[in-house]
Protein backbone atom coordinates (compact mmCIF):
# COMPACT_ATOMS: atom_id res chain seq x y z
CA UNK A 1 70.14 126.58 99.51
CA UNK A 2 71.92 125.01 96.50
CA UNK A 3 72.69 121.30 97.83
CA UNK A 4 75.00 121.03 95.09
CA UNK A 5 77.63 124.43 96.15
CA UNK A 6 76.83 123.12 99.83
CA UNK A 7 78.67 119.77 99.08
CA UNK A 8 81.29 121.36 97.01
CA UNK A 9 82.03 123.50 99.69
CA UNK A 10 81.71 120.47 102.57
CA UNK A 11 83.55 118.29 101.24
CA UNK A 12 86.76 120.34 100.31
CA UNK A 13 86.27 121.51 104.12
CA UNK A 14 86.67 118.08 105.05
CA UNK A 15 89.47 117.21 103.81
CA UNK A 16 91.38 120.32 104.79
CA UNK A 17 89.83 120.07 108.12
CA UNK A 18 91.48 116.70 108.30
CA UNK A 19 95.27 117.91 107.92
CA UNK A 20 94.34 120.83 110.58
CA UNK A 21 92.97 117.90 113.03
CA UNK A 22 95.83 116.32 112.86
CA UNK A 23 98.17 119.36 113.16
CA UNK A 24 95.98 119.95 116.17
CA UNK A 25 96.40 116.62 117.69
CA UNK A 26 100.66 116.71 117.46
CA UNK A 27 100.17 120.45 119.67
CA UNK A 28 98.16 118.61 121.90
CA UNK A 29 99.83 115.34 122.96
CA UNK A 30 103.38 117.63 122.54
CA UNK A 31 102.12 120.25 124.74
CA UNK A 32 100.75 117.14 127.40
CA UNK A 33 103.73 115.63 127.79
CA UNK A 34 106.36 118.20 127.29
CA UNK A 35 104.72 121.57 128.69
CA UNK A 36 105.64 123.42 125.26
CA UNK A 37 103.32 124.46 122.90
CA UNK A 38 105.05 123.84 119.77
CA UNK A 39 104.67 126.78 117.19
CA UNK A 40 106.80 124.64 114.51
CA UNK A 41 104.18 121.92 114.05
CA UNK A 42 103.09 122.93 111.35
CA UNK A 43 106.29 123.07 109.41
CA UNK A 44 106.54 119.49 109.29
CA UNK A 45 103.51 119.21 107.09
CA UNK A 46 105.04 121.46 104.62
CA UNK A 47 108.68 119.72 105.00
CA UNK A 48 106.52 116.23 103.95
CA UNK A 49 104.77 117.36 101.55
CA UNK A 50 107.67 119.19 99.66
CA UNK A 51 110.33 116.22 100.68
CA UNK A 52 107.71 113.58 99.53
CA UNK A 53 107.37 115.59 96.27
CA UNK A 54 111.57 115.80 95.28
CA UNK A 55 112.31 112.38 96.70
CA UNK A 56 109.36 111.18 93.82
CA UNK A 57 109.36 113.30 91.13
CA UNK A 58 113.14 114.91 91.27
CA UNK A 59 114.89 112.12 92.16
CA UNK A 60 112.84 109.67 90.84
CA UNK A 61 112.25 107.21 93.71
CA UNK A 62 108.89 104.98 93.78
CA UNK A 63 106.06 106.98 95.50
CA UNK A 64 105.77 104.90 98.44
CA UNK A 65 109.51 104.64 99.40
CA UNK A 66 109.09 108.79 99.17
CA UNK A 67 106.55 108.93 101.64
CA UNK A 68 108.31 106.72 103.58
CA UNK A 69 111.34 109.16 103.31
CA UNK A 70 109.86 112.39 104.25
CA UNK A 71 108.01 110.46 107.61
CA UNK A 72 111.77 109.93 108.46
CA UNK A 73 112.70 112.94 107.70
CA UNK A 74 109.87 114.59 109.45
CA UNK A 75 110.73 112.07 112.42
CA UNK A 76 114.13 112.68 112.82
CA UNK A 77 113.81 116.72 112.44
CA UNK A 78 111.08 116.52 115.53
CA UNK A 79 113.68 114.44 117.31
CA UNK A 80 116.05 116.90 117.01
CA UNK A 81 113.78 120.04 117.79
CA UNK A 82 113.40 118.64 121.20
CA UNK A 83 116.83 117.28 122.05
CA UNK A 84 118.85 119.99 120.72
CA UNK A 85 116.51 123.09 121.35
CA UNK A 86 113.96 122.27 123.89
CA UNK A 87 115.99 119.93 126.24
CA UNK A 88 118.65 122.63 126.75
CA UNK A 89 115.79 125.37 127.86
CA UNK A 90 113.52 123.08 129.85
CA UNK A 91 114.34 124.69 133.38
CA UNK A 92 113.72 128.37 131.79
CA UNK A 93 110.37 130.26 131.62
CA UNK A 94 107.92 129.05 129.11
CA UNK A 95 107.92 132.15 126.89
CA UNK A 96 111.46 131.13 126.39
CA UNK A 97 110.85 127.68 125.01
CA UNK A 98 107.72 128.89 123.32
CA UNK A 99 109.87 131.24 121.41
CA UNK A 100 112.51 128.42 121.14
CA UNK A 101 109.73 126.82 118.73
CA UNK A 102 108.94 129.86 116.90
CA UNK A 103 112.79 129.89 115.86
CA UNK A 104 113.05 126.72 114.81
CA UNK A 105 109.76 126.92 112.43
CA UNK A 106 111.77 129.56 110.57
CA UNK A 107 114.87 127.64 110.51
CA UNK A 108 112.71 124.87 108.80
CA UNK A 109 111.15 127.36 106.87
CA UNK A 110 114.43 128.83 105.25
CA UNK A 111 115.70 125.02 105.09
CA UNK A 112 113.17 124.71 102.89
CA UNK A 113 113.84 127.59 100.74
CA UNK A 114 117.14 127.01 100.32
CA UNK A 115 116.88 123.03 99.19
CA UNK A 116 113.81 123.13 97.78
CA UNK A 117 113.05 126.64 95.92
CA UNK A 118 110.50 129.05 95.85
CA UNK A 119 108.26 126.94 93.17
CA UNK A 120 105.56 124.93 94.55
CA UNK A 121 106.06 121.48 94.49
CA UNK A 122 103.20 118.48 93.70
CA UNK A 123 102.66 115.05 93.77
CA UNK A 124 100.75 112.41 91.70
CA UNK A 125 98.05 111.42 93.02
CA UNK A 126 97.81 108.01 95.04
CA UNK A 127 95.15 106.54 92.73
CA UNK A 128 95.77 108.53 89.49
CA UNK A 129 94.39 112.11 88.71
CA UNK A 130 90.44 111.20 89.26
CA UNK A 131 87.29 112.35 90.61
CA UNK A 132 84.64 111.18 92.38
CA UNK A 133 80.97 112.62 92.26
CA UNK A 134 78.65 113.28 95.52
CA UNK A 135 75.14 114.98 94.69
CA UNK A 136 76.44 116.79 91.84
CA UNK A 137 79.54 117.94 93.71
CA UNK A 138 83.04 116.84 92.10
CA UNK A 139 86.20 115.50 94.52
CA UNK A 140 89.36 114.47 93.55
CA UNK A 141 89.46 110.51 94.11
CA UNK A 142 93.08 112.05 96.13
CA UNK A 143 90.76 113.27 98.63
CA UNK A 144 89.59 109.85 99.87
CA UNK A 145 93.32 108.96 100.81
CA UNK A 146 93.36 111.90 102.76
CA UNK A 147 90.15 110.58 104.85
CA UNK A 148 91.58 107.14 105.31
CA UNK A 149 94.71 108.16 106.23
CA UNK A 150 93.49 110.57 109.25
CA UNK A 151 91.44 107.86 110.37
CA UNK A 152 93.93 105.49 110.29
CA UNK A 153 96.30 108.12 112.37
CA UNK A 154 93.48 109.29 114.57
CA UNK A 155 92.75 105.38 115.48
CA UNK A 156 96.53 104.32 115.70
CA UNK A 157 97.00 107.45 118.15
CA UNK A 158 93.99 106.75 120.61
CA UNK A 159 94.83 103.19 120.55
CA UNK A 160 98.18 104.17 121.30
CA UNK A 161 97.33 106.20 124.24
CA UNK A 162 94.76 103.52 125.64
CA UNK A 163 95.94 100.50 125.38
CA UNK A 164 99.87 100.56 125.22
CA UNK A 165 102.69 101.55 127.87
CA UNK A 166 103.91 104.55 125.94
CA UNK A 167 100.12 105.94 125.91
CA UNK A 168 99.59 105.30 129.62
CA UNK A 169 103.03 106.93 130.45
CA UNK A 170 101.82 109.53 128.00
CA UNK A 171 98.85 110.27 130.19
CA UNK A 172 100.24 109.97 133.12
CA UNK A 173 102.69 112.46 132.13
CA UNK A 174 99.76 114.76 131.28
CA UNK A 175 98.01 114.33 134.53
CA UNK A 176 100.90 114.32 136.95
CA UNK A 177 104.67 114.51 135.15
CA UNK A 178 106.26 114.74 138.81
CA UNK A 179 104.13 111.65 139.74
CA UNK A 180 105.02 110.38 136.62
CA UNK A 181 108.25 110.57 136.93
CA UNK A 182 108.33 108.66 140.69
CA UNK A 183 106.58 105.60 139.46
CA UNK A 184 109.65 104.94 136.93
CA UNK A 185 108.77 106.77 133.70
CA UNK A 186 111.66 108.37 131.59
CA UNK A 187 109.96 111.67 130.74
CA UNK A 188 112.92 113.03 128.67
CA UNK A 189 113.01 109.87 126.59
CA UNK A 190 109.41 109.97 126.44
CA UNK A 191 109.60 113.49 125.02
CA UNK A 192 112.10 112.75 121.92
CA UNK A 193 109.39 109.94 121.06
CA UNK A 194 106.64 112.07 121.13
CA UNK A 195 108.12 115.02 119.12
CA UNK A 196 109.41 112.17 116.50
CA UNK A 197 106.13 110.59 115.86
CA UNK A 198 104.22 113.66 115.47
CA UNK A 199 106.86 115.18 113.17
CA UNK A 200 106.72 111.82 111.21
CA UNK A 201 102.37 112.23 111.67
CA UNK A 202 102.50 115.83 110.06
CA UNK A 203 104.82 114.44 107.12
CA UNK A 204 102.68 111.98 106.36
CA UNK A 205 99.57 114.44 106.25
CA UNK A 206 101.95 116.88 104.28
CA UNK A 207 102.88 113.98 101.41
CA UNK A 208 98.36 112.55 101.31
CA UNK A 209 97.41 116.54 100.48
CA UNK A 210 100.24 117.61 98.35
CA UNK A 211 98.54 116.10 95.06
CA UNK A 212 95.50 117.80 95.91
CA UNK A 213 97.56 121.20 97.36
CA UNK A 214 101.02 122.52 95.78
CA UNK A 215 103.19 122.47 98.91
CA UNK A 216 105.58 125.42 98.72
CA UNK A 217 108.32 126.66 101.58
CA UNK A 218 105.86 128.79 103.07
CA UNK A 219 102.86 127.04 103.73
CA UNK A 220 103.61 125.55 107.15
CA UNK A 221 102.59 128.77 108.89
CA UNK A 222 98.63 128.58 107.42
CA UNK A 223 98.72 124.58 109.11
CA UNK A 224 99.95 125.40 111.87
CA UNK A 225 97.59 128.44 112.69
CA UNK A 226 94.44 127.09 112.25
CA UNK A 227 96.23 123.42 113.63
CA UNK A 228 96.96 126.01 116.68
CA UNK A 229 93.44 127.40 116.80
CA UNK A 230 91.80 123.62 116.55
CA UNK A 231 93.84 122.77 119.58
CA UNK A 232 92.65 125.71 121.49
CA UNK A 233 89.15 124.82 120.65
CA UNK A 234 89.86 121.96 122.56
CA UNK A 235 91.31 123.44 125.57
CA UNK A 236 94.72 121.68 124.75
CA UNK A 237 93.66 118.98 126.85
CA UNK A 238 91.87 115.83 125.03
CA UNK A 239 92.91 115.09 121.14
CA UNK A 240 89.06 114.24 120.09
CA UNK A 241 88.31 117.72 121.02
CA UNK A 242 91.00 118.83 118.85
CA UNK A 243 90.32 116.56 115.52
CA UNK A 244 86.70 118.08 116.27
CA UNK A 245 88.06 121.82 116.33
CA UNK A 246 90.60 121.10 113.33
CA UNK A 247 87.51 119.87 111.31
CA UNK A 248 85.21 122.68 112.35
CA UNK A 249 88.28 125.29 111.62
CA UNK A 250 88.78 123.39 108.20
CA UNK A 251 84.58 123.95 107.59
CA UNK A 252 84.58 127.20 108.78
CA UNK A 253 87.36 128.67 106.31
CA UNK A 254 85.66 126.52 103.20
CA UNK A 255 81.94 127.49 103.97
CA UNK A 256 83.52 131.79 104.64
CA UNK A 257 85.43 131.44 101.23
CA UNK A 258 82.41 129.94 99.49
CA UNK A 259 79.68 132.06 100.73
CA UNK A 260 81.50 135.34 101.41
CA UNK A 261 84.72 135.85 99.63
CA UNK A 262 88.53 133.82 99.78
CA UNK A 263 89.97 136.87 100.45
CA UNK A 264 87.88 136.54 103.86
CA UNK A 265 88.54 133.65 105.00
CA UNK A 266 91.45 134.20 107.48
CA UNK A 267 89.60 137.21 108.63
CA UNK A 268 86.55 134.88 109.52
CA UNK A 269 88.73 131.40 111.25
CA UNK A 270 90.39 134.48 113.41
CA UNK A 271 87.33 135.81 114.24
CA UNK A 272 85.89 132.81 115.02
CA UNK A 273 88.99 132.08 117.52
CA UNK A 274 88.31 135.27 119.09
CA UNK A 275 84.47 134.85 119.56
CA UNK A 276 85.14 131.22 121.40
CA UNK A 277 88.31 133.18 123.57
CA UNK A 278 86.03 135.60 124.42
CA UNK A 279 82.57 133.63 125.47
CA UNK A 280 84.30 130.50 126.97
CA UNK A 281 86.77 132.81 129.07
CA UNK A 282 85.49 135.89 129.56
CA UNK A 283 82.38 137.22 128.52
CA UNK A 284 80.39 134.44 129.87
CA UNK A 285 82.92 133.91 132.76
CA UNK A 286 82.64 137.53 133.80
CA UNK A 287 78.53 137.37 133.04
CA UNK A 288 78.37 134.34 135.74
CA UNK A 289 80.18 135.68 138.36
CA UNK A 290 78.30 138.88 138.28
CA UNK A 291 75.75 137.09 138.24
CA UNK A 292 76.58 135.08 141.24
CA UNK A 293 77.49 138.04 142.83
CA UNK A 294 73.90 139.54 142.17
CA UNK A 295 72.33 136.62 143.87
CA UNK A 296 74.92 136.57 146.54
CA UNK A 297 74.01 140.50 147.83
CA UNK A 298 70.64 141.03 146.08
CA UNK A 299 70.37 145.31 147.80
CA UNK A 300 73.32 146.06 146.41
């Protein structure tokens, strides 16, 4: 195996893997504490990355105060995606509010079209235009920012959720929201917060990999799929397993368009997603309780 294309492949994987992780994470703790699994997650990455890039280079304000500006945006838009859309349809079925989500990701999507253009937009990058060598591979120095900065997020979330009120309530909610809800806490308020941080979360991942990825109007949908496929790797239940199926999505689609062709890639993250479906809930499922059933009645 050549080490060197191994790294150059890893590497990228990482860092890719990183923004999926933490699209992941937002449809996890979203879909914990609100019962939605929301399909517009992704957008927000794409609305930071592209409001990140006009607020600096357009209208010319200092890089940091830009990133600062697209987390509110991305903040106040997830706000409003749950009070104005989601709070009206909480008592219907969920393939109503599901498909409340899907609606608004194409709102944000022609939002996005209409202020921003078609043109992809970039960024400068947060230490200059460098790169950094590991084992003959070569990284954009852009790329460390965009380790730090999921660590930093992943950390500040569990932390969050452990050791504050917001993260037990947050849990609780998960576990119990009835329950939840007798011992005091405000679910609906708890809702708007939720939805606000993780639309600020996915701007902030949007604005790190712009300089290393043109953000255009469009490219919300390919974060939140494979965002949406690292959460179901982790069973939409516990936010390390869905940094660890973000990553391993992110791997997965650098290591396929590497070794086998770009124009495969999709083709092989899907087909991963429908391997796991299939073996963790139904092949192997089915297999056991046949099985079981064998054992059970062994003459027949």
């Amino acid at each position: 195996m050549n080490l060197t294309l191994f790294l150059q492949l890893l590497l990228p994987g990482i860092t890719t893997g990183c923004v999926y992780a933490l699209v992941a994470v937002g449809f996890v703790i979203c879909a914990n504490v609100s019962g939605v699994v929301n399909l517009a997650q992704g957008e927000f990455v794409m609305l930071g990355g592209m409001a990140a890039s006009w607020l600096a280079v357009t209208a010319g304000w200092p890089l940091v105060l830009a990133i600062l500006g697209a987390m509110l945006v991305g903040a106040a838009l997830g706000a409003l995606q749950e009070k104005l859309t989601l709070a009206p349809v909480r008592r219907a079925p969920p393939f109503i509010q599901v498909t409340t989500t899907v609606g608004v990701s194409i709102v944000l999507r022609g939002f996005a079209l209409v202020l921003f253009g078609t043109d992809p937009l970039s960024l400068p990058g947060f230490s200059g235009d460098g790169v950094f060598f590991v084992g003959g591979a070569v990284m954009p120095v852009q790329s460390l920012w965009v380790w730090g900065m999921t660590l930093a997020l992943l950390a500040a979330t569990f932390g969050v959720l452990r050791y504050t009120d917001i993260g037990r309530a947050v849990r609780a909610c998960s576990i119990n929201l009835q329950a939840a809800r007798l011992m005091g806490v405000d679910a609906e308020r708890l809702r708007v917060i939720v939805f606000a941080v993780s639309g600020a979360a996915g701007a902030l991942a949007g604005a790190v990999v712009t300089p290393i990825v043109l953000s255009s109007w469009d490219a919300g949908i390919s974060y939140g799929i494979k965002g949406f496929v690292g959460a179901i790797i982790g069973g939409f239940r516990s936010p390390l397993l869905a940094v660890a199926g973000g990553i391993g999505i992110g791997l997965v689609e650098a290591f396929g368009a590497g070794y086998i062709s770009s124009g495969w890639k999709d083709f092989i993250v899907y087909g991963v997603l429908l391997a796991y479906l299939l073996i963790r809930g139904g092949v192997f499922r089915v297999g056991r309780a046949a099985f079981a059933a064998a054992l059970a009645n062994p003459m027949r």
